[in-house]
C-alpha atoms as a PDB file:
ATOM      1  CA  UNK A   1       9.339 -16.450 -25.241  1.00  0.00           C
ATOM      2  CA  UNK A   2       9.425 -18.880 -22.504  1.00  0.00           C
ATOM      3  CA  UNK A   3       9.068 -22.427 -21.545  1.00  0.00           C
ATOM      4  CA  UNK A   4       7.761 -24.622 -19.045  1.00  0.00           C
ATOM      5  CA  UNK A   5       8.961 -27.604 -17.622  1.00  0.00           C
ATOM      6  CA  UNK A   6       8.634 -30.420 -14.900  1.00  0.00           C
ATOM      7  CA  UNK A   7      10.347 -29.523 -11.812  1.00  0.00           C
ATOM      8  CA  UNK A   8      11.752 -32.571  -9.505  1.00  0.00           C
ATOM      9  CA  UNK A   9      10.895 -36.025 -10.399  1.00  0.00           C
ATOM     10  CA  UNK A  10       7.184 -36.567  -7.552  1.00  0.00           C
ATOM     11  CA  UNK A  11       6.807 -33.062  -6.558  1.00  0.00           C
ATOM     12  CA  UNK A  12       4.364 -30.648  -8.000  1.00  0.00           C
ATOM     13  CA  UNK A  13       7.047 -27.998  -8.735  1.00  0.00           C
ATOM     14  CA  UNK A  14       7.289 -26.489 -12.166  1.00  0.00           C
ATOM     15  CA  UNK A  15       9.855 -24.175 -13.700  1.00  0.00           C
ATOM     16  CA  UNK A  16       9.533 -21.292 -16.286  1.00  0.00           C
ATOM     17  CA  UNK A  17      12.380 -20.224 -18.454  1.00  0.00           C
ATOM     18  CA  UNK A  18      11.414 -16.635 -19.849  1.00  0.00           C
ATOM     19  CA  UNK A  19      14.113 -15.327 -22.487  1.00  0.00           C
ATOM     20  CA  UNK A  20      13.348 -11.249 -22.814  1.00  0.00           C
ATOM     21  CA  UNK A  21      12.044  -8.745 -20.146  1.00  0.00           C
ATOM     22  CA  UNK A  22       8.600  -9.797 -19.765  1.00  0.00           C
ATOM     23  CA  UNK A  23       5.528  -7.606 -18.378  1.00  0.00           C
ATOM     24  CA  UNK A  24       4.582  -7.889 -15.509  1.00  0.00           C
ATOM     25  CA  UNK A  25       0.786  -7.119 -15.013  1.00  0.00           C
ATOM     26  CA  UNK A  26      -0.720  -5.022 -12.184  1.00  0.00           C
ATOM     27  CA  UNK A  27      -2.141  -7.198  -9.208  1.00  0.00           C
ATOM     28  CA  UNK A  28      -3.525  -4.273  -7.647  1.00  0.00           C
ATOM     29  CA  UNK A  29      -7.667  -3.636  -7.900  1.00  0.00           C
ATOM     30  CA  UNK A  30      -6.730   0.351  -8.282  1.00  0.00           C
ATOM     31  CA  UNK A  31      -3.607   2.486  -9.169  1.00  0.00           C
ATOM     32  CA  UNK A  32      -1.694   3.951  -6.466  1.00  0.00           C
ATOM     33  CA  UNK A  33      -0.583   7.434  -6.771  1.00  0.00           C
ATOM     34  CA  UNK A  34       2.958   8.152  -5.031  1.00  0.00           C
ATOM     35  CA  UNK A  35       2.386  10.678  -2.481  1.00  0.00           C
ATOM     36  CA  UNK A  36       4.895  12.855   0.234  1.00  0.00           C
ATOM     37  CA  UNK A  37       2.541  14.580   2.585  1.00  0.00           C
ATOM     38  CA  UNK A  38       2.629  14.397   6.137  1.00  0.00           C
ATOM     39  CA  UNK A  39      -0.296  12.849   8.120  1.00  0.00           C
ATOM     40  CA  UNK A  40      -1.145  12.283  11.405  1.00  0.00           C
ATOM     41  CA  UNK A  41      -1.750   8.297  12.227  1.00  0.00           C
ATOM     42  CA  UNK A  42      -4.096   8.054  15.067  1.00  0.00           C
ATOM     43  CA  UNK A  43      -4.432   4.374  16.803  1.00  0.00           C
ATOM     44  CA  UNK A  44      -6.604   3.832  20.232  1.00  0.00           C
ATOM     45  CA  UNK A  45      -4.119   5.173  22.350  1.00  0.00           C
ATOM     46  CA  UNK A  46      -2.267   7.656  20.999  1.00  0.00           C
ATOM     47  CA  UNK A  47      -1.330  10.008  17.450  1.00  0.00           C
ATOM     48  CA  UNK A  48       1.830  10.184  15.702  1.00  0.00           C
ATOM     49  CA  UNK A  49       3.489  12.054  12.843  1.00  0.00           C
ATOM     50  CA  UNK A  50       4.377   9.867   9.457  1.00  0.00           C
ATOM     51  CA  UNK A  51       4.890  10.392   5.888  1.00  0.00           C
ATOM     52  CA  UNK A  52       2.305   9.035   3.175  1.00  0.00           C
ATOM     53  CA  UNK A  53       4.177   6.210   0.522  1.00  0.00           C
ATOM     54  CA  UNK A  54       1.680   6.440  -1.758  1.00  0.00           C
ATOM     55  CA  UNK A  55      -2.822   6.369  -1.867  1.00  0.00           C
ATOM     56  CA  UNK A  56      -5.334   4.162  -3.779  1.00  0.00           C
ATOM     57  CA  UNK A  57      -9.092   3.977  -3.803  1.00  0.00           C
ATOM     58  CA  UNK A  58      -8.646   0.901  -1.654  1.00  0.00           C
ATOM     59  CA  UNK A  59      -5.323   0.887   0.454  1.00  0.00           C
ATOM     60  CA  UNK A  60      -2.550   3.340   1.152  1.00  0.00           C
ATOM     61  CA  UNK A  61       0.963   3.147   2.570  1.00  0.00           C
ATOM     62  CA  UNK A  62       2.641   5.090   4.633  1.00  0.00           C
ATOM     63  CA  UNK A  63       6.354   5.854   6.777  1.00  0.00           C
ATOM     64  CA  UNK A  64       7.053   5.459  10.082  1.00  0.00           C
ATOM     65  CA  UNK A  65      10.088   4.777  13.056  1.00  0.00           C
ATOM     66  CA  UNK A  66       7.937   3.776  15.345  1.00  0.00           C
ATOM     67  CA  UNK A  67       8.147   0.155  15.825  1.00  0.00           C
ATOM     68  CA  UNK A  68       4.995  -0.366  17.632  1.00  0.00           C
ATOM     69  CA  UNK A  69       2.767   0.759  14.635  1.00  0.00           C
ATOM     70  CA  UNK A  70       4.713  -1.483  12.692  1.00  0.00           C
ATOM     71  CA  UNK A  71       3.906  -4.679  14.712  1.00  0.00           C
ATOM     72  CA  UNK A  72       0.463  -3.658  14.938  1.00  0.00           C
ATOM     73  CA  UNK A  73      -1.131  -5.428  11.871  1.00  0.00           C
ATOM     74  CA  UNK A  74      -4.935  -5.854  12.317  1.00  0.00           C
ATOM     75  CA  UNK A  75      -5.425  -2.474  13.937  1.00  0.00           C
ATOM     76  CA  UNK A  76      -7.300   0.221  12.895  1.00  0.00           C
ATOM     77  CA  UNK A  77      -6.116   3.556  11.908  1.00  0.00           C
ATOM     78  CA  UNK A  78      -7.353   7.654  11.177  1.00  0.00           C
ATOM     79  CA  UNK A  79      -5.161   9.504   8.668  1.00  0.00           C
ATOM     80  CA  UNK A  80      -5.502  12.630   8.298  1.00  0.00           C
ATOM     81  CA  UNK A  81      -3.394  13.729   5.638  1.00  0.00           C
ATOM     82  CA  UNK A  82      -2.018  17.344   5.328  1.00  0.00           C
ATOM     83  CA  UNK A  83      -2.943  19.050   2.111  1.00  0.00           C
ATOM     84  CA  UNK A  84      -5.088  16.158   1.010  1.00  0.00           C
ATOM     85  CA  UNK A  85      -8.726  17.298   0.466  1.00  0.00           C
ATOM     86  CA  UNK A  86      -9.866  14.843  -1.662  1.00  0.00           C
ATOM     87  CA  UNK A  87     -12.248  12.862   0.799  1.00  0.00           C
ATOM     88  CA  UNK A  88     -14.991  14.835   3.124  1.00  0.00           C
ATOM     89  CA  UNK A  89     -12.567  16.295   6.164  1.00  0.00           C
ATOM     90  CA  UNK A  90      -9.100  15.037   4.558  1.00  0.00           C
ATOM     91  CA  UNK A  91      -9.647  12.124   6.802  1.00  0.00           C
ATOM     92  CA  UNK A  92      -9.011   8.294   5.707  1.00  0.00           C
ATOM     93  CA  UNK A  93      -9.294   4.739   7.687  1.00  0.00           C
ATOM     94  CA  UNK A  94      -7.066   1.842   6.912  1.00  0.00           C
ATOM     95  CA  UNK A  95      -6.385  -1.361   8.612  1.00  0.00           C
ATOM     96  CA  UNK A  96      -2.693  -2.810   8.386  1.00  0.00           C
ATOM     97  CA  UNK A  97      -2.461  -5.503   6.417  1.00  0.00           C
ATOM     98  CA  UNK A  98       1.527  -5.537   5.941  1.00  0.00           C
ATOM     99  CA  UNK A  99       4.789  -4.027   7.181  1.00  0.00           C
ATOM    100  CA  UNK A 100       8.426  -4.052   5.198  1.00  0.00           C
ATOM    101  CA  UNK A 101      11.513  -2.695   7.580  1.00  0.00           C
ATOM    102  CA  UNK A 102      13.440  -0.909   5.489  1.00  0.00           C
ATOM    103  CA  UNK A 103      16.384   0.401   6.868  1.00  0.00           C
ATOM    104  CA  UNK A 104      15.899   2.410  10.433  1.00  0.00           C
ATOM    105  CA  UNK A 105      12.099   2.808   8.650  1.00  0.00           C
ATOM    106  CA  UNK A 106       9.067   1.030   8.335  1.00  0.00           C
ATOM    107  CA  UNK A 107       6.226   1.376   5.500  1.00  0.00           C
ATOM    108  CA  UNK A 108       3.046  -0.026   6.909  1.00  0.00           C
ATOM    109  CA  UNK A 109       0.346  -1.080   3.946  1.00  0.00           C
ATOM    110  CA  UNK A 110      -3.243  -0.578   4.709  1.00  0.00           C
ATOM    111  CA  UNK A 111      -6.360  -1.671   3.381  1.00  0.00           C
ATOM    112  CA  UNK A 112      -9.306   0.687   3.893  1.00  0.00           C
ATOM    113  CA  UNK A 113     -12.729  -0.658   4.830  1.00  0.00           C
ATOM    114  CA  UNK A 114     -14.565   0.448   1.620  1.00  0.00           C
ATOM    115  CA  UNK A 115     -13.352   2.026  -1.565  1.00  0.00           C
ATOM    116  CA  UNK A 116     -13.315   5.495  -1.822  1.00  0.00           C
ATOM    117  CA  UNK A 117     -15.020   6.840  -5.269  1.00  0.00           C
ATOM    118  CA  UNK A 118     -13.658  10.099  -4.416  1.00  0.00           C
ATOM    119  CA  UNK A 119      -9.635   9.327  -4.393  1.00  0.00           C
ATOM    120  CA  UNK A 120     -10.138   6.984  -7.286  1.00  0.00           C
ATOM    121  CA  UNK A 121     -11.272   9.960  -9.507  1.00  0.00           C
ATOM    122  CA  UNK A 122      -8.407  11.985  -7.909  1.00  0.00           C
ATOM    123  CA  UNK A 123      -6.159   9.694  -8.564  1.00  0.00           C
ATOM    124  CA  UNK A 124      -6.969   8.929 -12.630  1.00  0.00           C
ATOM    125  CA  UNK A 125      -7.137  12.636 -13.144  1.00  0.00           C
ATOM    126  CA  UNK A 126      -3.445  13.526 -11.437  1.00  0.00           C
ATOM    127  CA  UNK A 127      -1.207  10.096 -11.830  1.00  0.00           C
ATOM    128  CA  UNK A 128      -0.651   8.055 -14.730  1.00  0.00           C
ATOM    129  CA  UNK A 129       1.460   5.248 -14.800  1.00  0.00           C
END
């Protein structure tokens, strides 16, 4: 149940009442699948040790202290993700789209430059909502 109505009097704003715990649907294109693995992040200039967040067929996230990586969005990366041999040589691209700070930590959200048939299928098979 919910209801709409006209925000403040020559504005364009609207509000919606919604009595209950609505659902809230999926923006994502794929599932992600939660993941804990170590990888190895290499930028232009140098490789560092993180932890994966979680993997999609599109985009993946992963854990990191340094800050540098963090305020790097734009920039190209190589995973290469320990016990992950999904994709041909365990090794994934992604291209930061999005950093959250979360505590002394930051998990970096990339995008990678094609979709990957190969994790897709991993993922359906071993992740369910």
């Amino acid at each position: 149940n919910s209801v709409i109505s006209k925000g403040n009097e020559g504005t364009a704003v609207f509000k919606v009442s919604v009595n209950g715990n609505p659902t809230v649907v999926n923006r994502r294109k794929y599932p992600r699948m939660p993941l804990d693995n170590k990888c190895t992040v290499t930028m232009a200039d140098r490789t560092i040790t993180c932890k994966m967040v979680n993997i999609s067929a599109n985009g993946l996230a992963f854990e990191t202290t340094d800050e540098n990586i963090a305020k790097s969005k734009g920039t190209l990366l190589a995973f290469k993700i320990e016990g992950f041999n999904v994709v041909p040589d365990g090794k994934v691209l992604g291209r930061i789209i999005r950093c959250s700070e979360v505590g002394d930590k930051f998990i970096v959200g990339c995008r990678m430059p094609e979709d990957s048939d190969e994790i897709k299928e991993h993922v359906s098979k071993n992740y369910s909502e």
